[in-house]
Protein backbone atom coordinates (compact mmCIF):
# COMPACT_ATOMS: atom_id res chain seq x y z
CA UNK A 1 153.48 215.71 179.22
CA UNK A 2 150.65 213.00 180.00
CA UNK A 3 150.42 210.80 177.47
CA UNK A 4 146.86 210.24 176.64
CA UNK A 5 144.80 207.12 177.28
CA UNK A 6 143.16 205.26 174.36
CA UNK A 7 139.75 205.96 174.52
CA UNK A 8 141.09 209.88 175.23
CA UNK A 9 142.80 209.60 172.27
CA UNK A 10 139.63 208.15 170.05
CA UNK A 11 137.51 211.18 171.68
CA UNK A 12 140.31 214.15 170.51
CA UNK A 13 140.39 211.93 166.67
CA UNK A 14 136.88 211.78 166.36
CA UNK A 15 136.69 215.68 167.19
CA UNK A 16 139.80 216.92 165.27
CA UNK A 17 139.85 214.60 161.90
CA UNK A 18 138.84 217.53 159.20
CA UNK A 19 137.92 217.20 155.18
CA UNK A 20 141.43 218.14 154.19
CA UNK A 21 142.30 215.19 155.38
CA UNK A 22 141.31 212.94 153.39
CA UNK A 23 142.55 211.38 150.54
CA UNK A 24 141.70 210.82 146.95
CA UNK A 25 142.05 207.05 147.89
CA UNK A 26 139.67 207.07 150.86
CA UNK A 27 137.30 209.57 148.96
CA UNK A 28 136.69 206.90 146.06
CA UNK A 29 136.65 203.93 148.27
CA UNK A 30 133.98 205.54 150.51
CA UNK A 31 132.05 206.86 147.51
CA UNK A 32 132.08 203.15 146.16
CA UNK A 33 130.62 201.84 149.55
CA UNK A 34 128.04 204.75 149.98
CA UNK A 35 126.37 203.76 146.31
CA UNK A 36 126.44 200.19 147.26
CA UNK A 37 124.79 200.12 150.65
CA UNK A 38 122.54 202.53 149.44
CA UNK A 39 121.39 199.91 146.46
CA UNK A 40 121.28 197.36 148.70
CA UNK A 41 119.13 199.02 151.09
CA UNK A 42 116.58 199.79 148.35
CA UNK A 43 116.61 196.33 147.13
CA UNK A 44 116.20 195.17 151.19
CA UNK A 45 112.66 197.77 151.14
CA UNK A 46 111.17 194.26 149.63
CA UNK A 47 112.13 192.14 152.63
CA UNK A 48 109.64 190.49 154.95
CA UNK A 49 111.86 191.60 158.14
CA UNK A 50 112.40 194.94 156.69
CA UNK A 51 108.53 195.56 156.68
CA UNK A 52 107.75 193.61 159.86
CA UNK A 53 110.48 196.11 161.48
CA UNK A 54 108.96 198.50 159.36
CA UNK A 55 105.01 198.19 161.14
CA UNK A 56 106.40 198.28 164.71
CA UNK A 57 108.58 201.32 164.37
CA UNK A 58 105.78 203.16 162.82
CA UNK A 59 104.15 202.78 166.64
CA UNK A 60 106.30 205.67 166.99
CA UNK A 61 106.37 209.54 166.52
CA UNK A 62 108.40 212.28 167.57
CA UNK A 63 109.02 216.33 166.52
CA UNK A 64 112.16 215.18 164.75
CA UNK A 65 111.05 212.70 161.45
CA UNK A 66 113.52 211.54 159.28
CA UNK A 67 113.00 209.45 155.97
CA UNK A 68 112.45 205.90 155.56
CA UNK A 69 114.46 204.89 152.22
CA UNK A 70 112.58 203.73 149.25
CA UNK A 71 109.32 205.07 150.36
CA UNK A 72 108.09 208.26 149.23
CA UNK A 73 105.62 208.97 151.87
CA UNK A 74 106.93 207.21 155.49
CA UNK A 75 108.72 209.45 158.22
CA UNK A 76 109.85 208.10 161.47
CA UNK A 77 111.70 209.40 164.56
CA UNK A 78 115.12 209.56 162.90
CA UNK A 79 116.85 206.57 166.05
CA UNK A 80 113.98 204.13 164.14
CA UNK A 81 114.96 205.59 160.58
CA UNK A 82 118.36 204.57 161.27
CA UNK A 83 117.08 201.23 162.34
CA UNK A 84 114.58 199.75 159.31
CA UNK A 85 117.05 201.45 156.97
CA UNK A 86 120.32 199.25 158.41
CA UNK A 87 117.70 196.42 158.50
CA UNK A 88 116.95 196.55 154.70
CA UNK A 89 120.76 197.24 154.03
CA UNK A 90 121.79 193.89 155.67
CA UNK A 91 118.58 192.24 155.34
CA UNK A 92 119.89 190.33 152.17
CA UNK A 93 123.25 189.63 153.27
CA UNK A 94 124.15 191.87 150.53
CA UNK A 95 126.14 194.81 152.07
CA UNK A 96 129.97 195.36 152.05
CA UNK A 97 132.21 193.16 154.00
CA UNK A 98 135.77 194.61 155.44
CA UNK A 99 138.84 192.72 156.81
CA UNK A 100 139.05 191.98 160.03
CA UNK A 101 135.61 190.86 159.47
CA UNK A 102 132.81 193.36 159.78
CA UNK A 103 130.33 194.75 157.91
CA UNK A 104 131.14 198.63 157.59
CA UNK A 105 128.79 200.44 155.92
CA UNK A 106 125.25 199.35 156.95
CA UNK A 107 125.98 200.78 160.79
CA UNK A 108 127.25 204.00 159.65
CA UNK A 109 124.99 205.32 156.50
CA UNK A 110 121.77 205.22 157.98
CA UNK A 111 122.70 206.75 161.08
CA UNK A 112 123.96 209.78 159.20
CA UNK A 113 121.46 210.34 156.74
CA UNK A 114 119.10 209.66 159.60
CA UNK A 115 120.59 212.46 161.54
CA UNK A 116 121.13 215.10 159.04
CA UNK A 117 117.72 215.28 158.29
CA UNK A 118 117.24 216.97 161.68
CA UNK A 119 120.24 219.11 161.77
CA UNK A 120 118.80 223.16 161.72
CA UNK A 121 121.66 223.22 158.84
CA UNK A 122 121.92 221.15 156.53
CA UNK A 123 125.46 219.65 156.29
CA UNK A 124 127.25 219.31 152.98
CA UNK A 125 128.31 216.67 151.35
CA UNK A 126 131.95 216.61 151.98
CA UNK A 127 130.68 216.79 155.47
CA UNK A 128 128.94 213.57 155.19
CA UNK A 129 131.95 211.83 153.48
CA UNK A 130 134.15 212.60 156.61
CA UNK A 131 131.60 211.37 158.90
CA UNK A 132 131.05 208.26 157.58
CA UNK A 133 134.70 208.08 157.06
CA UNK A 134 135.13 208.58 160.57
CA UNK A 135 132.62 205.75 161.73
CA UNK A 136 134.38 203.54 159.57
CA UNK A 137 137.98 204.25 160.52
CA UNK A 138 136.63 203.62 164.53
CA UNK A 139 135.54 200.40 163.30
CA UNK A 140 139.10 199.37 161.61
CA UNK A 141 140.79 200.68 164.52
CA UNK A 142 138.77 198.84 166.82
CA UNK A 143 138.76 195.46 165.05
CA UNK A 144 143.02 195.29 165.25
CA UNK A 145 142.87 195.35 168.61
CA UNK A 146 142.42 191.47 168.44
CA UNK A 147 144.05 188.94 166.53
CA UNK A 148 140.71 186.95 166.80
CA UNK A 149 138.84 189.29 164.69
CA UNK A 150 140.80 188.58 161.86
CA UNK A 151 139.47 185.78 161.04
CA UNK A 152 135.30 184.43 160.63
CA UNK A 153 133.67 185.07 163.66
CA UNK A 154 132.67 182.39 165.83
CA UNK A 155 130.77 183.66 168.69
CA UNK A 156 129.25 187.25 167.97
CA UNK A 157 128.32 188.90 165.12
CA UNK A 158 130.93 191.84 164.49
CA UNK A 159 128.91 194.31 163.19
CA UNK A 160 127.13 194.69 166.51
CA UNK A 161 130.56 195.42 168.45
CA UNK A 162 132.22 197.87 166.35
CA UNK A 163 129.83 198.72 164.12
CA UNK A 164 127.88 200.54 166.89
CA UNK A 165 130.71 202.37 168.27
CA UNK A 166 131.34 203.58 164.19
CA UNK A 167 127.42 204.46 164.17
CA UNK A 168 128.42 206.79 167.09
CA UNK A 169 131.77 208.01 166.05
CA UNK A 170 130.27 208.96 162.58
CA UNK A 171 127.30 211.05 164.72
CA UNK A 172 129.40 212.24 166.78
CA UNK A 173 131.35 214.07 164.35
CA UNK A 174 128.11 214.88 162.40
CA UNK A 175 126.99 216.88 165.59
CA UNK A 176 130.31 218.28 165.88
CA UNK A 177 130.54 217.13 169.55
CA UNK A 178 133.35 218.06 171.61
CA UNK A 179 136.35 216.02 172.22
CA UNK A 180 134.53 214.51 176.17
CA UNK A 181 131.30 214.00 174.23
CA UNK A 182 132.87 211.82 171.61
CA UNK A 183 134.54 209.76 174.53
CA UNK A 184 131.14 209.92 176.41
CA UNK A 185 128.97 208.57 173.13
CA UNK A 186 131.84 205.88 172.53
CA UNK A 187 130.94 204.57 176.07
CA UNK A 188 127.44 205.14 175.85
CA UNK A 189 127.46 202.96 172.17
CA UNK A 190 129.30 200.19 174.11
CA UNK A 191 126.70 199.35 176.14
CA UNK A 192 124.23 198.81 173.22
CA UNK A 193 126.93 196.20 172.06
CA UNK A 194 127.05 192.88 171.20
CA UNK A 195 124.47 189.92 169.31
CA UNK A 196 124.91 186.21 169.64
CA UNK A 197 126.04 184.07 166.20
CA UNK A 198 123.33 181.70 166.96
CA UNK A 199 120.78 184.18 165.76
CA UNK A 200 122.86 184.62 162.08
CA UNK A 201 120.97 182.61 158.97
CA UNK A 202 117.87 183.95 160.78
CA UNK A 203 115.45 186.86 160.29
CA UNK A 204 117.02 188.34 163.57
CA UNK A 205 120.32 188.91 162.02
CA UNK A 206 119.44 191.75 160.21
CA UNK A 207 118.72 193.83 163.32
CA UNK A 208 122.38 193.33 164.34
CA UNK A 209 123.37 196.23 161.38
CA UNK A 210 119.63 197.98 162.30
CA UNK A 211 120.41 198.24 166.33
CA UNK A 212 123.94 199.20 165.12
CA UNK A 213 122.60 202.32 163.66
CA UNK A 214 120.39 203.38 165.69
CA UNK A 215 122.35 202.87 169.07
CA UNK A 216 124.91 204.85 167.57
CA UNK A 217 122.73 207.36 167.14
CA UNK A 218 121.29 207.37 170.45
CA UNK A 219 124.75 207.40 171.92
CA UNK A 220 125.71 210.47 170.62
CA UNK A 221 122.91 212.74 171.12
CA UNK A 222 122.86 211.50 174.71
CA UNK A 223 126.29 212.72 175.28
CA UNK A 224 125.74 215.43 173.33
CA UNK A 225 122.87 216.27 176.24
CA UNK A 226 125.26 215.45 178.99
CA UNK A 227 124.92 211.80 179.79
CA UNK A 228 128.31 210.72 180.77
CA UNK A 229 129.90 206.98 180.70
CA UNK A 230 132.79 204.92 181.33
CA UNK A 231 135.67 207.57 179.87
CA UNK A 232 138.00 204.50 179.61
CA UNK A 233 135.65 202.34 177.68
CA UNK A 234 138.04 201.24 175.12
CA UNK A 235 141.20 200.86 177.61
CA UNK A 236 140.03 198.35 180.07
CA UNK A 237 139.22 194.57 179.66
CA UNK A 238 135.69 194.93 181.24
CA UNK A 239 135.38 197.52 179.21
CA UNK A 240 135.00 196.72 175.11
CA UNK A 241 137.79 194.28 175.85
CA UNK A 242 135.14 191.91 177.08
CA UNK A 243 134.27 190.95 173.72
CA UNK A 244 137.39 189.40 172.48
CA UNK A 245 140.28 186.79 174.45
CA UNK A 246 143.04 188.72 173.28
CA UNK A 247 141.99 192.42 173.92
CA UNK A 248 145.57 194.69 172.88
CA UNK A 249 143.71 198.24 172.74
CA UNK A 250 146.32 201.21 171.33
CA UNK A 251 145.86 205.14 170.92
CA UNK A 252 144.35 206.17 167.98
CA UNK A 253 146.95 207.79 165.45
CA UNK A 254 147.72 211.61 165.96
CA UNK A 255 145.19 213.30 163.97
CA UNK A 256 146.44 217.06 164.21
CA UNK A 257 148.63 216.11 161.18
CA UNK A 258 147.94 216.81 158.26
CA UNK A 259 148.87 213.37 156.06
CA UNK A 260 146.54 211.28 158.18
CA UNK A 261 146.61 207.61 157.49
CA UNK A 262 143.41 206.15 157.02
CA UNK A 263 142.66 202.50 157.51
CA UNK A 264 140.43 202.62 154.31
CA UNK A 265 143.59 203.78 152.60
CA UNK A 266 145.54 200.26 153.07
CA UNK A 267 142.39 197.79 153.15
CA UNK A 268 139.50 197.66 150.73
CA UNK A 269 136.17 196.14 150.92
CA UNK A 270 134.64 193.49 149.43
CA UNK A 271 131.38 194.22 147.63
CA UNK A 272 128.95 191.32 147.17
CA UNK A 273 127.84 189.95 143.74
CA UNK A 274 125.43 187.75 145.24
CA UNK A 275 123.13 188.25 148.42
CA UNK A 276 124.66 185.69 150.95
CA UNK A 277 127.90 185.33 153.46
CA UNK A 278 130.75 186.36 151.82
CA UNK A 279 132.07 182.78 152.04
CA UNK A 280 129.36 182.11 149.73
CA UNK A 281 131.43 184.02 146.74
CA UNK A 282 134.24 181.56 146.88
CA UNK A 283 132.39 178.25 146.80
CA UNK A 284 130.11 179.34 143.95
CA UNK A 285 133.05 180.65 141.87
CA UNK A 286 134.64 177.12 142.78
CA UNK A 287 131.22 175.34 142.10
CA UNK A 288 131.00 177.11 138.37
CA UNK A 289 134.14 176.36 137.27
CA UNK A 290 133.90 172.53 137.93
CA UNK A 291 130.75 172.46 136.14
CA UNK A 292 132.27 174.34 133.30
CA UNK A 293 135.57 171.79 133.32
CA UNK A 294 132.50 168.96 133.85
CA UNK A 295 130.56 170.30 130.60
CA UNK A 296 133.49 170.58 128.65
CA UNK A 297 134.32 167.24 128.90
CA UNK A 298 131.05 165.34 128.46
CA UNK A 299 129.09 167.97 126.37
CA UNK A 300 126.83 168.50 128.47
CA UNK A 301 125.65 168.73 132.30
CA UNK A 302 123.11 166.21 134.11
CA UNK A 303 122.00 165.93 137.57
CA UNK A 304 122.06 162.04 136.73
CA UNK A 305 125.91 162.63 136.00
CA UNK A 306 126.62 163.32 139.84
CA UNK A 307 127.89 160.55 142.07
CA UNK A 308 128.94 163.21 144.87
CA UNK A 309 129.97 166.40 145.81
CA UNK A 310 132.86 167.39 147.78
CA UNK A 311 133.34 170.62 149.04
CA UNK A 312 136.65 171.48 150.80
CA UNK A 313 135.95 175.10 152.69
CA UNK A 314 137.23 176.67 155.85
CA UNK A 315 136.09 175.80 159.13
CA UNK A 316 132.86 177.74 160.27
CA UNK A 317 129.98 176.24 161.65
CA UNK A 318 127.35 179.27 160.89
CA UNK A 319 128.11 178.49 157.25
CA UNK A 320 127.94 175.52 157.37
CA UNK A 321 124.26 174.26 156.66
CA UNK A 322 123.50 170.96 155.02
CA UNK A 323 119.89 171.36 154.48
CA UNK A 324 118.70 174.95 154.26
CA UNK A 325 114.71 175.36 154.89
CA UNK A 326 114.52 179.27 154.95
CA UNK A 327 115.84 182.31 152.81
CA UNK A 328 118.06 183.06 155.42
CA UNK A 329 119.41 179.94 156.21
CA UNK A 330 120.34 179.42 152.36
CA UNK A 331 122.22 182.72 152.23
CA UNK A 332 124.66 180.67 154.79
CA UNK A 333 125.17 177.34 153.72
CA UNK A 334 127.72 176.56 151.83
CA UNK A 335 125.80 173.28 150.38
CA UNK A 336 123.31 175.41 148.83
CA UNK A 337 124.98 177.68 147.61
CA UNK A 338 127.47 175.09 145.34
CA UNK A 339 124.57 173.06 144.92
CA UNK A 340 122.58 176.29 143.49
CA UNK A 341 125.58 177.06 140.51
CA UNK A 342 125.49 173.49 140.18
CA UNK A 343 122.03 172.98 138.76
CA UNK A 344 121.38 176.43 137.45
CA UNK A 345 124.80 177.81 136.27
CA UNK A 346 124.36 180.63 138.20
CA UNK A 347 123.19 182.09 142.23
CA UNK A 348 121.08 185.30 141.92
CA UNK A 349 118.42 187.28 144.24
CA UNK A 350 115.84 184.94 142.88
CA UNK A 351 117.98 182.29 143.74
CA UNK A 352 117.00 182.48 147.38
CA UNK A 353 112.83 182.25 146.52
CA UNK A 354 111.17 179.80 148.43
CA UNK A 355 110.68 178.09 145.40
CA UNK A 356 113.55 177.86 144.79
CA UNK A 357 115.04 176.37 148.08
CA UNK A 358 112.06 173.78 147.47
CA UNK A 359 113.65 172.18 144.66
CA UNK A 360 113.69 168.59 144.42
CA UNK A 361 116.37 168.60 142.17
CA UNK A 362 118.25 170.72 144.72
CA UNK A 363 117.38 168.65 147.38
CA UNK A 364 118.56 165.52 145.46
CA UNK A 365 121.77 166.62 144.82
CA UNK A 366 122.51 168.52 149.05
CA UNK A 367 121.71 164.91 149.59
CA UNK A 368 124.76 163.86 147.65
CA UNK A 369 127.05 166.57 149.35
CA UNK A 370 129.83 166.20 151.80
CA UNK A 371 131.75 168.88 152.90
CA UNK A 372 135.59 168.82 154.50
CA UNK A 373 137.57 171.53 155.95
CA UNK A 374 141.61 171.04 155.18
CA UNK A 375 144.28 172.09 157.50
CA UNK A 376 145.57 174.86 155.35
CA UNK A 377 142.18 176.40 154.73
CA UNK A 378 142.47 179.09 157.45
CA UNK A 379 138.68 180.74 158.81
CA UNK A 380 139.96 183.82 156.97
CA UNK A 381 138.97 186.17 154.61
CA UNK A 382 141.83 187.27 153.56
CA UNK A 383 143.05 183.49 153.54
CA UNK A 384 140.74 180.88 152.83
CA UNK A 385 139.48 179.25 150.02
CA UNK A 386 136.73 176.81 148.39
CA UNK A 387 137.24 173.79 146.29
CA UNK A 388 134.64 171.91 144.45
CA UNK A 389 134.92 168.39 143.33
CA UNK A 390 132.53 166.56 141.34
CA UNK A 391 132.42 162.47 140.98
CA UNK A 392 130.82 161.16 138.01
CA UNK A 393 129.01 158.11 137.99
CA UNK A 394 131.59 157.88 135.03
CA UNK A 395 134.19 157.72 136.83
CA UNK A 396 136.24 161.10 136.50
CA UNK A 397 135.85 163.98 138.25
CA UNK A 398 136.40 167.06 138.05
CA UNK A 399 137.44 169.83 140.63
CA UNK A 400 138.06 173.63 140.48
CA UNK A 401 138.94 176.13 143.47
CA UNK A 402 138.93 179.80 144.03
CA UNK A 403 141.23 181.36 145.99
CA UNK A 404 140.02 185.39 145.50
CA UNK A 405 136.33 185.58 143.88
CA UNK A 406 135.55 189.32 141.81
CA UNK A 407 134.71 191.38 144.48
CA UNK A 408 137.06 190.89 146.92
CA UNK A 409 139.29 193.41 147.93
CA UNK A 410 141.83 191.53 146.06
CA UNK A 411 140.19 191.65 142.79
CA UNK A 412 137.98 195.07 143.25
CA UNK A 413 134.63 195.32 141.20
CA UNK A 414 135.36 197.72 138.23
CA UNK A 415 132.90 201.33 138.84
CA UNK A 416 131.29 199.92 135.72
CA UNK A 417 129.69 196.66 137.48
CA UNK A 418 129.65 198.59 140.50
CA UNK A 419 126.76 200.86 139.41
CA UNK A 420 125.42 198.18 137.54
CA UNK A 421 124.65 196.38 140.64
CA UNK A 422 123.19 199.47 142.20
CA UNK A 423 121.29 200.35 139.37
CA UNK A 424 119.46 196.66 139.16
CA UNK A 425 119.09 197.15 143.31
CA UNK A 426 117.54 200.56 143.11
CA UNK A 427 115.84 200.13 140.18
CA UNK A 428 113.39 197.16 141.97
CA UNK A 429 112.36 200.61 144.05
CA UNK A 430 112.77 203.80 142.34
CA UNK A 431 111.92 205.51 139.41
CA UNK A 432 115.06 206.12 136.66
CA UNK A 433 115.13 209.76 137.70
CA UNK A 434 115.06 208.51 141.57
CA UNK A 435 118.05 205.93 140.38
CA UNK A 436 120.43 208.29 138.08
CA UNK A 437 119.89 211.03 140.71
CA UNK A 438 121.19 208.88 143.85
CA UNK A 439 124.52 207.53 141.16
CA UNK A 440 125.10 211.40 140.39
CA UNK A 441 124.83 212.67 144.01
CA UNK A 442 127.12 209.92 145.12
CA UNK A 443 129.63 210.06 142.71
CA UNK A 444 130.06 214.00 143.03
CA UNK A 445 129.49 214.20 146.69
CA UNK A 446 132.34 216.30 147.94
CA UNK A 447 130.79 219.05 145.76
CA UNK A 448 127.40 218.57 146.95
CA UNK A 449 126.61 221.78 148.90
CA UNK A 450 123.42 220.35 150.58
CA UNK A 451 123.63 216.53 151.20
CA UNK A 452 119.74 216.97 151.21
CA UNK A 453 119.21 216.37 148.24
CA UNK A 454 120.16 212.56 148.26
CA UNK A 455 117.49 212.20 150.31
CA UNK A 456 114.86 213.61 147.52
CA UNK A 457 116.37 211.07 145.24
CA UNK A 458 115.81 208.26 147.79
CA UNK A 459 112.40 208.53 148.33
CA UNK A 460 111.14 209.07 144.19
CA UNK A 461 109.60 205.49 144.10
CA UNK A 462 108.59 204.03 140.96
CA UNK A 463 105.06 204.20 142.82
CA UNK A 464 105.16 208.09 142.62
CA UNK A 465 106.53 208.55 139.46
CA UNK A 466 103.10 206.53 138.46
CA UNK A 467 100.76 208.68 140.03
CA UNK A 468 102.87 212.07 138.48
CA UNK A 469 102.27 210.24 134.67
CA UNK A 470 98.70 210.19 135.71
CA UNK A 471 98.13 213.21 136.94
CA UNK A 472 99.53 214.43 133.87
CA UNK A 473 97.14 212.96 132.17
């Protein structure tokens, strides 16, 4: 017997993975991710790039219209609803963040929701779990391929390599293509692949999760009309191997059997407390507790107390940005950031105003920042850390470090401050009903007979429930 090639082997796993196959483990973990993206994604609505994406795709119209999240009254062909609504999930630098390095939701959710509103029947909601579970366990699989995707990126931006090819894994399976078709939208998605790093900690970055969506879309419901590509995308060096030096590509796990293993099963997510770069969450942990041993000691905290600032943090030169002039740019620099929980005890949304970033007491005390990246602090995830060390004009300092902030994978949010951060995300955008509706849907979704209905909840903006109080009236 032949043994099957590796992107052969993705296209029969896409087709043949099946609900009973999957866990209690993945189930919650998934559920967890799907309420999270889908807070941050309302919260994202508020954006300037979300809108400016926004006005241009609403140049377009087609037979098919899907829903635009967070807005009770906007359709759009459902390729450019899967693209503003991965936009204002990642549009924050506030969406889930998976080891080796990705960002594994915002490709895969928008594409699917996007998609199902155009299916002749609607699917359920256990049906929607396993496709998204599918799109994300392409993107796991894809990422071990390369040692060099374990740790922060340094020349593209993840999301847009696998998270594409999970966009049209998760479709695929959503259309219920056959086992060629899945191969055929894999190497379709790859050629929609790939974004620079030099466009991160700029408005642009955002589209990287948007065009991740919506290609994966694309992909599969051109194979699913016949267009054929590479059928050894995933085997060959040219193929997705051109995006990493150390390309080691292996057959997706048998999925006939019934105990399937799912990469989700063995590696968490992270979930954000904060909207920046995950590297963010260490150095502001770091930055509070110095303060704290700081305050403790003197009584009290002063700007005029500072003689310097030294932050010791892994090497990464997207993150690392001494004087941050834009939203975007603050969300990843690890000098702000500190610099932020510093002076204000504290990094929140409204940390990242203009006015904020404006500051002149922030900008005195960047100015008094130096930042050093030790041997042993490996460009890892998984591995790194922060330190923060604060010299007093005084004399002592005072320095704190954080090896695993609260929401890593290591140290999981509990449900409880889970849905509390959806609830203050969604909440900015719909009305309570709109907001308990989405948590309830989500949290009994394998049960949901018509995944429909999440989309109702979506769109009941605090706008509408408004004008139904007034007409009331």
């Amino acid at each position: 017997m032949l043994r099957k090639g590796i992107t052969e082997s993705f296209g029969a796993g896409i087709h043949a993975l099946n609900t009973s196959q999957l866990t209690d483990g993945v189930i919650n973990r998934s559920k967890r991710m799907m309420l999270d993206t889908l807070g941050v994604g309302l919260l994202g609505t508020r954006t300037a790039v979300f809108n400016k994406a926004l006005k241009y795709s609403q140049l377009f119209t087609s037979r098919e219209r899907s829903s635009v999240w967070g807005q009770s009254d906007i359709i759009l062909p459902p390729h450019y609803a899967a693209f503003v609504n991965g936009i204002a999930v990642h549009s924050m630098d506030f969406d889930d963040t998976w080891h080796p390095a990705t960002h594994p939701s915002g490709a895969v959710l928008p594409a699917l929701l996007a998609l199902a509103e155009t299916l002749p029947s609607q699917p359920s909601g256990l049906d929607l779990l396993l496709a998204f579970n599918v799109g994300i366990e392409v993107q796991g699989r894809l990422l071990r391929f390369s040692k060099e995707a374990y740790n922060i990126p340094e020349r593209f931006h993840p999301p847009s390599v696998v998270g594409v090819m999970g966009s049209a894994a998760a479709s695929a399976k959503l259309l219920g293509l056959s086992p060629e078709q899945c191969i055929h939208a894999l190497a379709i998605a790859a050629s929609s692949a790939g974004a620079p790093l030099a466009n991160a900690a700029t408005q642009t970055k955002p589209l990287h999760i948007g065009n991740a969506a919506r290609g994966g879309l694309e992909a599969a419901r051109l194979a699913q009309i016949g267009l054929k590509g590479n059928p050894a995308i995933l085997d060959l060096d040219r193929g997705l191997g051109v995006y990493y030096k150390d390309y080691s590509p292996s057959a997706m796990a048998d999925s006939a059997v019934r105990a399937y293993k799912w990469i989700l099963e063995d590696q968490d997510v992270a979930f954000k407390r904060i909207p920046a770069h995950l590297g963010m969450h260490w150095v502001v942990d770091a930055a509070l507790a110095a303060r704290e041993k700081l305050q403790n000691a003197v009584g009290k905290f002063d700007l005029s107390q500072i003689r310097h600032v030294t932050l010791r943090v892994p090497p990464s030169k997207y993150v690392n940005c001494p004087l941050p002039a834009t939203e975007h740019q603050a969300r990843h620099s690890f000098q702000f950031n500190a610099c932020t929980a510093l002076l204000d005890n504290k990094v929140t949304v409204a940390s990242f105003g203009d006015a904020q970033i404006g500051r002149s007491a922030l900008k005195e005390l960047l100015g008094k920042v130096s930042l050093e990246t030790p041997e042993d602090n490996l460009p890892s995830f998984d591995k790194m850390y922060c330190e923060v060390e604060i010299a007093t004009h005084q004399g002592p300092s005072y320095t704190a470090r954080c090896d695993t902030f609260y929401g890593h994978w290591r140290k999981p949010l509990t449900l409880k401050h889970l849905v509390d951060k959806f609830s203050v995300n969604a909440s900015s955008v719909l009305c309570t009903e709109g907001v308990e509706g989405v948590i309830d849907v989500i949290g009994n979704i394998e049960r949901v007979a018509d995944c429909s209905i999440l989309g109702s909840y979506l769109r009941m903006t605090s706008n509408q429930e408004h004008l139904d109080r007034m007409r009331i009236l």
